[in-house]
C-alpha atoms as a PDB file:
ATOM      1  CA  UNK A   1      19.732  -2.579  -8.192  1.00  0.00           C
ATOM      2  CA  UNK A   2      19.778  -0.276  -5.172  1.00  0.00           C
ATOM      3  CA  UNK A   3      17.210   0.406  -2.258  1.00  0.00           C
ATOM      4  CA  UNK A   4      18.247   4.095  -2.952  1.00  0.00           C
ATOM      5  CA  UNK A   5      16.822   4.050  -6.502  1.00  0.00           C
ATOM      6  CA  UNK A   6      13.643   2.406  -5.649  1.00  0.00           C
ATOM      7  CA  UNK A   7      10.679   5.137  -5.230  1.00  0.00           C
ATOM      8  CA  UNK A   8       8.606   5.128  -1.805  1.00  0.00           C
ATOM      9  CA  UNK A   9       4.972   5.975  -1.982  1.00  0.00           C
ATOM     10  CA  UNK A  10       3.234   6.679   1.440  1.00  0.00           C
ATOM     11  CA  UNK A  11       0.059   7.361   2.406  1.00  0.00           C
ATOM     12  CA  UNK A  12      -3.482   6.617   4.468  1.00  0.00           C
ATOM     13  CA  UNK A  13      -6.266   4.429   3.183  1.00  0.00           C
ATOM     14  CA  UNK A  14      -7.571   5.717   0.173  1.00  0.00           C
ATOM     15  CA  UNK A  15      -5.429   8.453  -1.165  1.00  0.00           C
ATOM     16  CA  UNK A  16      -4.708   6.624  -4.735  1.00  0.00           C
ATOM     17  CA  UNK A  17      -1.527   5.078  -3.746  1.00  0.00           C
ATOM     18  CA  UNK A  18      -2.429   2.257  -5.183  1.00  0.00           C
ATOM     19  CA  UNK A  19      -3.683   3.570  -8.285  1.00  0.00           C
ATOM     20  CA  UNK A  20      -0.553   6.027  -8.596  1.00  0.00           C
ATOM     21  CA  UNK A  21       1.847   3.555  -7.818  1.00  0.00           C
ATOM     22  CA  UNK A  22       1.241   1.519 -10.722  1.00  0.00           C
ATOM     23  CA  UNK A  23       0.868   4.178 -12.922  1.00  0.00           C
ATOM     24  CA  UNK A  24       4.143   5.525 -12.718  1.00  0.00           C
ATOM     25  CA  UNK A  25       5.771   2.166 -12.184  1.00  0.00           C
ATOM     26  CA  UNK A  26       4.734   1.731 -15.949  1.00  0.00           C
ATOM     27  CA  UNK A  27       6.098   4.846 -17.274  1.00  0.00           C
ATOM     28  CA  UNK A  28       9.526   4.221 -15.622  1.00  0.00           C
ATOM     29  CA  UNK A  29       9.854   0.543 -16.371  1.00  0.00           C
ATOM     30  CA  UNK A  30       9.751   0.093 -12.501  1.00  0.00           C
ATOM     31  CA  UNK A  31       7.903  -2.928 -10.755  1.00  0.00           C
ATOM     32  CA  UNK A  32       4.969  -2.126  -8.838  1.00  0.00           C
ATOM     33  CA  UNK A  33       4.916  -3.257  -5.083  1.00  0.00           C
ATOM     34  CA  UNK A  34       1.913  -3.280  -2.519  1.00  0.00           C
ATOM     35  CA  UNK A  35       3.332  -3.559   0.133  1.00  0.00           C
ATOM     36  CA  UNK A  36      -0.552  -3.779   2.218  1.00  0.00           C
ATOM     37  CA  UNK A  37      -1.259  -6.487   0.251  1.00  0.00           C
ATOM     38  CA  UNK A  38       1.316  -8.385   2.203  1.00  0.00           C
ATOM     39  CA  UNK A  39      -0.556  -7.855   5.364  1.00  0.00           C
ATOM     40  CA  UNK A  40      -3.938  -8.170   3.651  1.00  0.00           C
ATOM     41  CA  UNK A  41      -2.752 -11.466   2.990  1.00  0.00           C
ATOM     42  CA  UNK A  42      -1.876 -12.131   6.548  1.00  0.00           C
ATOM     43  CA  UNK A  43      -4.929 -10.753   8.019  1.00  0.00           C
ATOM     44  CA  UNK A  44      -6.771 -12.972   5.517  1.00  0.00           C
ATOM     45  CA  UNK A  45      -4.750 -16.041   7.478  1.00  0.00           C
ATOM     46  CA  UNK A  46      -5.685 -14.839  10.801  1.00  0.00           C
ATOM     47  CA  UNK A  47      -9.372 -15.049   9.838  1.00  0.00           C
ATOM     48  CA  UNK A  48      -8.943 -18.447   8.598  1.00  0.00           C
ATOM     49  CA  UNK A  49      -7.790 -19.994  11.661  1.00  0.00           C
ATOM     50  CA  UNK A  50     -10.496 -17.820  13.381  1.00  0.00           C
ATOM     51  CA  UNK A  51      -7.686 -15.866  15.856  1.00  0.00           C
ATOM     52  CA  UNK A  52      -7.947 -12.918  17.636  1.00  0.00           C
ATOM     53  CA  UNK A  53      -5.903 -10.162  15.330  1.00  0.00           C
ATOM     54  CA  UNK A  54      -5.023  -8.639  18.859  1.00  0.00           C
ATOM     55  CA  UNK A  55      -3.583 -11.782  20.266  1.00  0.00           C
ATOM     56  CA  UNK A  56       0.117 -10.659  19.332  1.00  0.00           C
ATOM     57  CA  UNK A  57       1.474 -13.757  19.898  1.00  0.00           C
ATOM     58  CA  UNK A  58      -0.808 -15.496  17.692  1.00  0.00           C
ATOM     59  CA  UNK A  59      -0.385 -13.225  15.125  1.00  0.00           C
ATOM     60  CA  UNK A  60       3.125 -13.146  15.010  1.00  0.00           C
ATOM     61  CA  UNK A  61       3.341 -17.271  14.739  1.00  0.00           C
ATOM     62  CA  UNK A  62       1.049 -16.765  11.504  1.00  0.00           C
ATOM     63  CA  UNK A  63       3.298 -14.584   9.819  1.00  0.00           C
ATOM     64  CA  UNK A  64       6.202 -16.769  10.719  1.00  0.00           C
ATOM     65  CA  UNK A  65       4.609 -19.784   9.571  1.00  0.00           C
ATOM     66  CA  UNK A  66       2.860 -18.918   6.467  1.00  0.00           C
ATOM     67  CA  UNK A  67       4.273 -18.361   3.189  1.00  0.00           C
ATOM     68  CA  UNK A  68       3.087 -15.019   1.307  1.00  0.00           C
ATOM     69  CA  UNK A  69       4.424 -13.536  -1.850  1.00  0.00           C
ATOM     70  CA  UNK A  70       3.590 -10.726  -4.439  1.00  0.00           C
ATOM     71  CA  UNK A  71       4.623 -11.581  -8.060  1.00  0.00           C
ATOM     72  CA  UNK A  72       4.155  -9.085 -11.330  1.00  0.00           C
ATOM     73  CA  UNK A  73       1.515  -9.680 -13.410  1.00  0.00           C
ATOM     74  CA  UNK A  74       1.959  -9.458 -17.416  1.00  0.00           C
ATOM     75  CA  UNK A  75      -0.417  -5.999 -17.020  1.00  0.00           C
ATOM     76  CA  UNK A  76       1.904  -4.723 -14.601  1.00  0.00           C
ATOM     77  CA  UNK A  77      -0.500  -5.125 -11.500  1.00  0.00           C
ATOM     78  CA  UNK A  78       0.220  -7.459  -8.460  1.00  0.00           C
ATOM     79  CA  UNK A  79      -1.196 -11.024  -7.357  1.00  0.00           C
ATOM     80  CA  UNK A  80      -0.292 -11.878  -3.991  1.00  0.00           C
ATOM     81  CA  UNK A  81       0.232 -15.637  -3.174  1.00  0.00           C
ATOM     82  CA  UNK A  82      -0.845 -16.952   0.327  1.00  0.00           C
ATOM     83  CA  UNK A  83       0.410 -20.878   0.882  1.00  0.00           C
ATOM     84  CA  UNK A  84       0.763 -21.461  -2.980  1.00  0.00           C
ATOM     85  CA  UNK A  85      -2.887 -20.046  -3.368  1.00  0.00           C
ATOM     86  CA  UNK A  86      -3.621 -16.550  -5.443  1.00  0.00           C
ATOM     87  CA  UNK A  87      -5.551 -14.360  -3.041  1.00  0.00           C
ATOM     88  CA  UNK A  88      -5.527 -11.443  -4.875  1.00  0.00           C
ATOM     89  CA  UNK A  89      -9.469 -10.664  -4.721  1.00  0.00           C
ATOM     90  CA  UNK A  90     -10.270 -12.267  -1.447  1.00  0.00           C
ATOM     91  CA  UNK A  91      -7.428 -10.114   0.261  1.00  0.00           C
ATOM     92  CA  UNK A  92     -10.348  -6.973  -0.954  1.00  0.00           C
ATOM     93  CA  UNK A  93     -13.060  -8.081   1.250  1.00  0.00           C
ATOM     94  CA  UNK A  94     -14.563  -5.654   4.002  1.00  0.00           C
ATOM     95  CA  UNK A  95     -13.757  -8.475   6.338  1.00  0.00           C
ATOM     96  CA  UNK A  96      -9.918  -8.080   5.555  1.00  0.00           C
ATOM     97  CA  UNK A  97     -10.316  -4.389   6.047  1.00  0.00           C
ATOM     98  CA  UNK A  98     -11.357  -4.739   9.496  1.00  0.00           C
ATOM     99  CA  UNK A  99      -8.576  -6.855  10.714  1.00  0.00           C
ATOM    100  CA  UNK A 100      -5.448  -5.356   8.260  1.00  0.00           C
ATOM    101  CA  UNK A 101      -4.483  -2.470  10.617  1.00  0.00           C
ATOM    102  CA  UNK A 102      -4.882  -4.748  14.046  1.00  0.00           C
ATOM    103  CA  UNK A 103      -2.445  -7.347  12.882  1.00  0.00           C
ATOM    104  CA  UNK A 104       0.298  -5.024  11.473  1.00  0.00           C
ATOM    105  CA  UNK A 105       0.809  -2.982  14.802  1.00  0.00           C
ATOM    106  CA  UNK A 106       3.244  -5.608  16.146  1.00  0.00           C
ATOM    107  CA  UNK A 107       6.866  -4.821  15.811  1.00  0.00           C
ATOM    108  CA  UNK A 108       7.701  -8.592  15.543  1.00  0.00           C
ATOM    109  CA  UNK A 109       5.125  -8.764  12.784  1.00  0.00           C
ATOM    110  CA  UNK A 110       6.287  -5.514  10.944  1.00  0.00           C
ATOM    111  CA  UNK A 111      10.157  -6.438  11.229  1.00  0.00           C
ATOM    112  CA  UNK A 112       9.491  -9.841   9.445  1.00  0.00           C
ATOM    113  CA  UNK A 113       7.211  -8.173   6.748  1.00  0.00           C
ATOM    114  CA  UNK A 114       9.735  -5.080   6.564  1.00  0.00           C
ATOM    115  CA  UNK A 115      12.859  -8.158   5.761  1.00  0.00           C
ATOM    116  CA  UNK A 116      10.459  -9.415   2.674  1.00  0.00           C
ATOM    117  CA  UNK A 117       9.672  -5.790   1.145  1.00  0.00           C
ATOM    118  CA  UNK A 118      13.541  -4.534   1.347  1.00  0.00           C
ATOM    119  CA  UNK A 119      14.664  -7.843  -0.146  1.00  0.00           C
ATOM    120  CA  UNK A 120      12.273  -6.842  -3.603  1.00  0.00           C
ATOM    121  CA  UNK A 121      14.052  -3.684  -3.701  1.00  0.00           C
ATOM    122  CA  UNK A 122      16.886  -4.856  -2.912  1.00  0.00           C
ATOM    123  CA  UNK A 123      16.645  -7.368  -6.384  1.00  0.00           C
ATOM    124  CA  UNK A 124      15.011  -4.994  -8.899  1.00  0.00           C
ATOM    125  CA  UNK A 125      13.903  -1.699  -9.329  1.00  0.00           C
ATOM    126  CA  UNK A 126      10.499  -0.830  -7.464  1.00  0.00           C
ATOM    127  CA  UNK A 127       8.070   1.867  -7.011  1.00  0.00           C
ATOM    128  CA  UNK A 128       6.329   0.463  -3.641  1.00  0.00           C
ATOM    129  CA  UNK A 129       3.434   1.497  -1.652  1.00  0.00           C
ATOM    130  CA  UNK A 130       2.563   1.712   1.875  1.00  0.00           C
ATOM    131  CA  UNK A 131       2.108   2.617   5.026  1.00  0.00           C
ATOM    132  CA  UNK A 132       6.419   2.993   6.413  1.00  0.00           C
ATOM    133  CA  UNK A 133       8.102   2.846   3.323  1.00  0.00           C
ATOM    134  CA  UNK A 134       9.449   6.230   2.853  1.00  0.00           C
ATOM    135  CA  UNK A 135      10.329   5.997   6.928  1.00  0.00           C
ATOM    136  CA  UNK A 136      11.292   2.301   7.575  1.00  0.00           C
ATOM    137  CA  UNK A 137      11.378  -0.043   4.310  1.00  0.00           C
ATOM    138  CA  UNK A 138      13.371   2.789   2.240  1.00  0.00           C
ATOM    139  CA  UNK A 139      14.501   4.941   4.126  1.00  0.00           C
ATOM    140  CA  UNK A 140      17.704   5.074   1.905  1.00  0.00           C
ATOM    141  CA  UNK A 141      15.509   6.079  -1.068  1.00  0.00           C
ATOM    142  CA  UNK A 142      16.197   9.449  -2.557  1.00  0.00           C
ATOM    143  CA  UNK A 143      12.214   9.409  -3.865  1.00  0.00           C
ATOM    144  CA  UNK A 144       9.829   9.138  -1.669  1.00  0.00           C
ATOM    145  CA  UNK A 145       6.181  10.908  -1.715  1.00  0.00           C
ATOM    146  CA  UNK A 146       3.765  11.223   0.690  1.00  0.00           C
ATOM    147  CA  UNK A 147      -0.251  11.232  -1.128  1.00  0.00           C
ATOM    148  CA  UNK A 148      -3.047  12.258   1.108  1.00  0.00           C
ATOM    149  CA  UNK A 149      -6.712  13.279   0.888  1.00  0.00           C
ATOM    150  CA  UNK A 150      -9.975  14.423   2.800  1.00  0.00           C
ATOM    151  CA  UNK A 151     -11.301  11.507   4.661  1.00  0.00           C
ATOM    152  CA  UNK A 152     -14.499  12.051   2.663  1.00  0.00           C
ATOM    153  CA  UNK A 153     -12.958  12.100  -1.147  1.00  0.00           C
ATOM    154  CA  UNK A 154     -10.999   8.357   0.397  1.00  0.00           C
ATOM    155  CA  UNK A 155     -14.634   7.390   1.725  1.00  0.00           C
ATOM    156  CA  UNK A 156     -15.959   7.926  -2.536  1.00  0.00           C
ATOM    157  CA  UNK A 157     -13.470   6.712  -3.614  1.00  0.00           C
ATOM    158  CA  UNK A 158     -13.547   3.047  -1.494  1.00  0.00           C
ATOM    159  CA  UNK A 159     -17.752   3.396  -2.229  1.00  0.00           C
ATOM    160  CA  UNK A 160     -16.923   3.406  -5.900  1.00  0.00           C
ATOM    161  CA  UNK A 161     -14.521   0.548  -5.930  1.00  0.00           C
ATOM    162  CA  UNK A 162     -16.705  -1.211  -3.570  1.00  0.00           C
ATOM    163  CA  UNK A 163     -19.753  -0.323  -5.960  1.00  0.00           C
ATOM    164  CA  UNK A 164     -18.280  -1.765  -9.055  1.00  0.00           C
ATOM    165  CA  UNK A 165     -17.756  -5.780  -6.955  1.00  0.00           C
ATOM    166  CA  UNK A 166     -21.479  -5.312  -6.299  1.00  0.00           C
ATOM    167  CA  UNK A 167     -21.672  -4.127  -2.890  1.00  0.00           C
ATOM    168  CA  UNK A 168     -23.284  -1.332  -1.280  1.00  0.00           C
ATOM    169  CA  UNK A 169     -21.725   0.228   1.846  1.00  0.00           C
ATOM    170  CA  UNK A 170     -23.048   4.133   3.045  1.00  0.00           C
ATOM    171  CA  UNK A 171     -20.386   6.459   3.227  1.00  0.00           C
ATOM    172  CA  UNK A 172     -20.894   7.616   6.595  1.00  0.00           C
ATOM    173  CA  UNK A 173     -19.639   4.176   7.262  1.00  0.00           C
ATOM    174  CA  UNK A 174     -16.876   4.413   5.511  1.00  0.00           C
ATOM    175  CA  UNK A 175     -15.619   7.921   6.305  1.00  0.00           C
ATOM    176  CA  UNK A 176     -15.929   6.678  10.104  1.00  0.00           C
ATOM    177  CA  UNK A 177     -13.867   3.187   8.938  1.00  0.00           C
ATOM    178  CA  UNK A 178     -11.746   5.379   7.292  1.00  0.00           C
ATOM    179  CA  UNK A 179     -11.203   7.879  10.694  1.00  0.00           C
ATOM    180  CA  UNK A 180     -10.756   4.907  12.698  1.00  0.00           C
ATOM    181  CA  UNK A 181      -7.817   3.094  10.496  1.00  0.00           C
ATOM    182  CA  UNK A 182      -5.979   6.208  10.432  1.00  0.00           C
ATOM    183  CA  UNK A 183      -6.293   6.484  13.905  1.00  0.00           C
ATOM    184  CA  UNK A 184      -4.306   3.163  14.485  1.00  0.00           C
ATOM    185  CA  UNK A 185      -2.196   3.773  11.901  1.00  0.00           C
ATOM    186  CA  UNK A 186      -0.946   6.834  13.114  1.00  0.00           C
ATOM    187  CA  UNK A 187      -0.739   6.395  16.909  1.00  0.00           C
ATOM    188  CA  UNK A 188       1.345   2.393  16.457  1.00  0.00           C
ATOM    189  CA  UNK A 189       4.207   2.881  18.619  1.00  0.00           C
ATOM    190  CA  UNK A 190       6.007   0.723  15.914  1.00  0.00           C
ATOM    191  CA  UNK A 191       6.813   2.539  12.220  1.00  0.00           C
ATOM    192  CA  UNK A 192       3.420   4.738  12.843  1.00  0.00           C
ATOM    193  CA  UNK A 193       1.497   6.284   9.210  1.00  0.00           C
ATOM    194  CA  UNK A 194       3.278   9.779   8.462  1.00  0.00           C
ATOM    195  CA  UNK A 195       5.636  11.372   6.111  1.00  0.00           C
ATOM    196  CA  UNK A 196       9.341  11.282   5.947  1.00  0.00           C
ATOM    197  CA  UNK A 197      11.115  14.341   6.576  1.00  0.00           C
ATOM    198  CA  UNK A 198      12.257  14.284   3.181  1.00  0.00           C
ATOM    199  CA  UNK A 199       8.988  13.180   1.199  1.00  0.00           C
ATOM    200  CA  UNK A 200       6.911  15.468  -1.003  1.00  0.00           C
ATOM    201  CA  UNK A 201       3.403  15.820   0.343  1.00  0.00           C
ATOM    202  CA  UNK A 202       0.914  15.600  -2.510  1.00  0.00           C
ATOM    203  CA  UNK A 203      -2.699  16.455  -1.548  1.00  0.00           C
ATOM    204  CA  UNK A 204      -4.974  14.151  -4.016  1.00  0.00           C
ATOM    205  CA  UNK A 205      -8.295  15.518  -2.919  1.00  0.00           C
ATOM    206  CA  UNK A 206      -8.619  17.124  -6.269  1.00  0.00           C
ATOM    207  CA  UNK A 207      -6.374  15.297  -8.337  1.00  0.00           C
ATOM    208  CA  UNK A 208      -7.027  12.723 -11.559  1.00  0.00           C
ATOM    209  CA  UNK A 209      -4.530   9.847 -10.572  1.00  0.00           C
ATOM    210  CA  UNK A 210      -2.710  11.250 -13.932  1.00  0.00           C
ATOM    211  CA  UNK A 211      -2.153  14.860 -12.379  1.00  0.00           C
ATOM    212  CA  UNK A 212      -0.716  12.918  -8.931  1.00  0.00           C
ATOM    213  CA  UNK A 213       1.879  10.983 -11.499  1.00  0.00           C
ATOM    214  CA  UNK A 214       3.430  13.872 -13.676  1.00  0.00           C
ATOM    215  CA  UNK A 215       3.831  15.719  -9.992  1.00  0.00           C
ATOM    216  CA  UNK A 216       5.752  13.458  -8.981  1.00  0.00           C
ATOM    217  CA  UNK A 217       7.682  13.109 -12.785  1.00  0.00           C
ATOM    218  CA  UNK A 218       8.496  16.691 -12.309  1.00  0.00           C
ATOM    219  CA  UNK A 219       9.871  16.150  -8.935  1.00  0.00           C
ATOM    220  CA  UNK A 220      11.699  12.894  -9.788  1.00  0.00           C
ATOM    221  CA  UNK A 221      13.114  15.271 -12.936  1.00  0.00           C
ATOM    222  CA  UNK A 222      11.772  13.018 -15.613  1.00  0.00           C
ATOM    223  CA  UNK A 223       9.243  15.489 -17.320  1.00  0.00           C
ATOM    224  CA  UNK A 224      10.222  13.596 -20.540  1.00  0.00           C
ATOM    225  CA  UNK A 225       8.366  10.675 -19.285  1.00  0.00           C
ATOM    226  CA  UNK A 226       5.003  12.655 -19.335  1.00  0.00           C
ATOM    227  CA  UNK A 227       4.731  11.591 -22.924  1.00  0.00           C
ATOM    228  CA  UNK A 228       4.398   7.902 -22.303  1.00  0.00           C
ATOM    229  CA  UNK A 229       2.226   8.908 -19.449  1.00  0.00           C
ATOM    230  CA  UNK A 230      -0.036  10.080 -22.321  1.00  0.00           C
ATOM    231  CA  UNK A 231       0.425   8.213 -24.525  1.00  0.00           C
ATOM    232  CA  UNK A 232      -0.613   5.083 -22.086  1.00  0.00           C
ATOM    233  CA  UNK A 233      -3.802   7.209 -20.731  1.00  0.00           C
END
């Protein structure tokens, strides 16, 4: 397997990466990385032991002490495993959401989670998501995409998935939640949220998760894949 193969899936909170990533990680036989999910699972740890997420130093002795892990599930999602213990839902929780982009600003922090994500790659085949993989964790990949959307079509989108657990949030909160994370993202003096030169841009505003993937099938070349595509819809 090759870091070069692998395909690198970019984007802010709420563009479908997610949703995307998996999709076509089925239709190529790939394995489907989350890459956030990693910090989710870090930031969940940090609000365990009730630290500040902008104490660096704090921070960066969690992620050196803890163990976390993301294994493939049968349906070809992702559980992640913090300490031997399958956080998969509680790594979804608004509180999570609020600390996430504070505790992955810190090089130290992003280095150590960067040496976990290329070593997946580096073993199989992947089509991972996140924040620096097309810049930082595969840079060497001759795929990458960049997905974006309006902050407002993001903001639905989290209402809806938020919606369907039960819980009610107005989407003037979100859209500002929304503003703000991108915010950090972008401005991080370490790996900061944008494109790679080489990425194709892919603007989801108006896009069914199925148009995003056979975009990016006719970029990768593999138009022949649209069939199982279909077929799996």
């Amino acid at each position: 397997m090759s870091l070069e193969k692998s395909i690198a899936i970019d984007g802010p909170a709420g563009a479908g990466k997610s949703t995307v990533a998996r999709m076509l990680a089925s239709v190529l036989g790939y394995r489907y990385v989350s890459t956030g999910d990693l910090y989710r699972a870090l930031a969940l740890e940090v609000i365990r032991r009730g630290l500040d997420p902008y104490d660096e130093a704090a921070v960066l002795e969690v992620a050196k002490s803890v163990s976390i892990r993301v294994e493939p599930t049968v349906d070809g999602a992702q559980r992640t495993i913090l300490n031997k213990e399958d956080v998969t839902e509680e790594i979804r929780t608004a509180e999570v959401d609020a600390v996430v982009s504070p505790v992955s600003v810190y090089a130290e922090v992003r280095k150590h989670m960067v040496e976990a994500q290329r070593a997946i790659a580096s073993d199989v085949d992947a089509v991972m998501d996140g924040r620096d993989i097309g810049t930082v964790v595969l840079a060497e990949s001759s795929h990458k995409f960049y997905l974006t959307a309006s902050p407002e079509e993001r903001a639905r989108r989290r209402q809806r998935d938020y919606a369907r657990k039960g819980r009610h949030v107005e989407l003037a909160d979100l859209v500002d939640e929304i503003t703000r994370r991108d915010r950090v993202d972008s401005t991080r003096q370490v790996s900061p949220l944008r494109p790679a030169p080489d990425a194709v841009v892919i603007d989801c505003t108006t896009l069914s998760p199925e148009e995003v993937v056979k975009t990016m099938l006719a970029a990768l070349g593999r138009i022949d894949a649209c069939f199982t595509l279909s077929r799996n819809s």
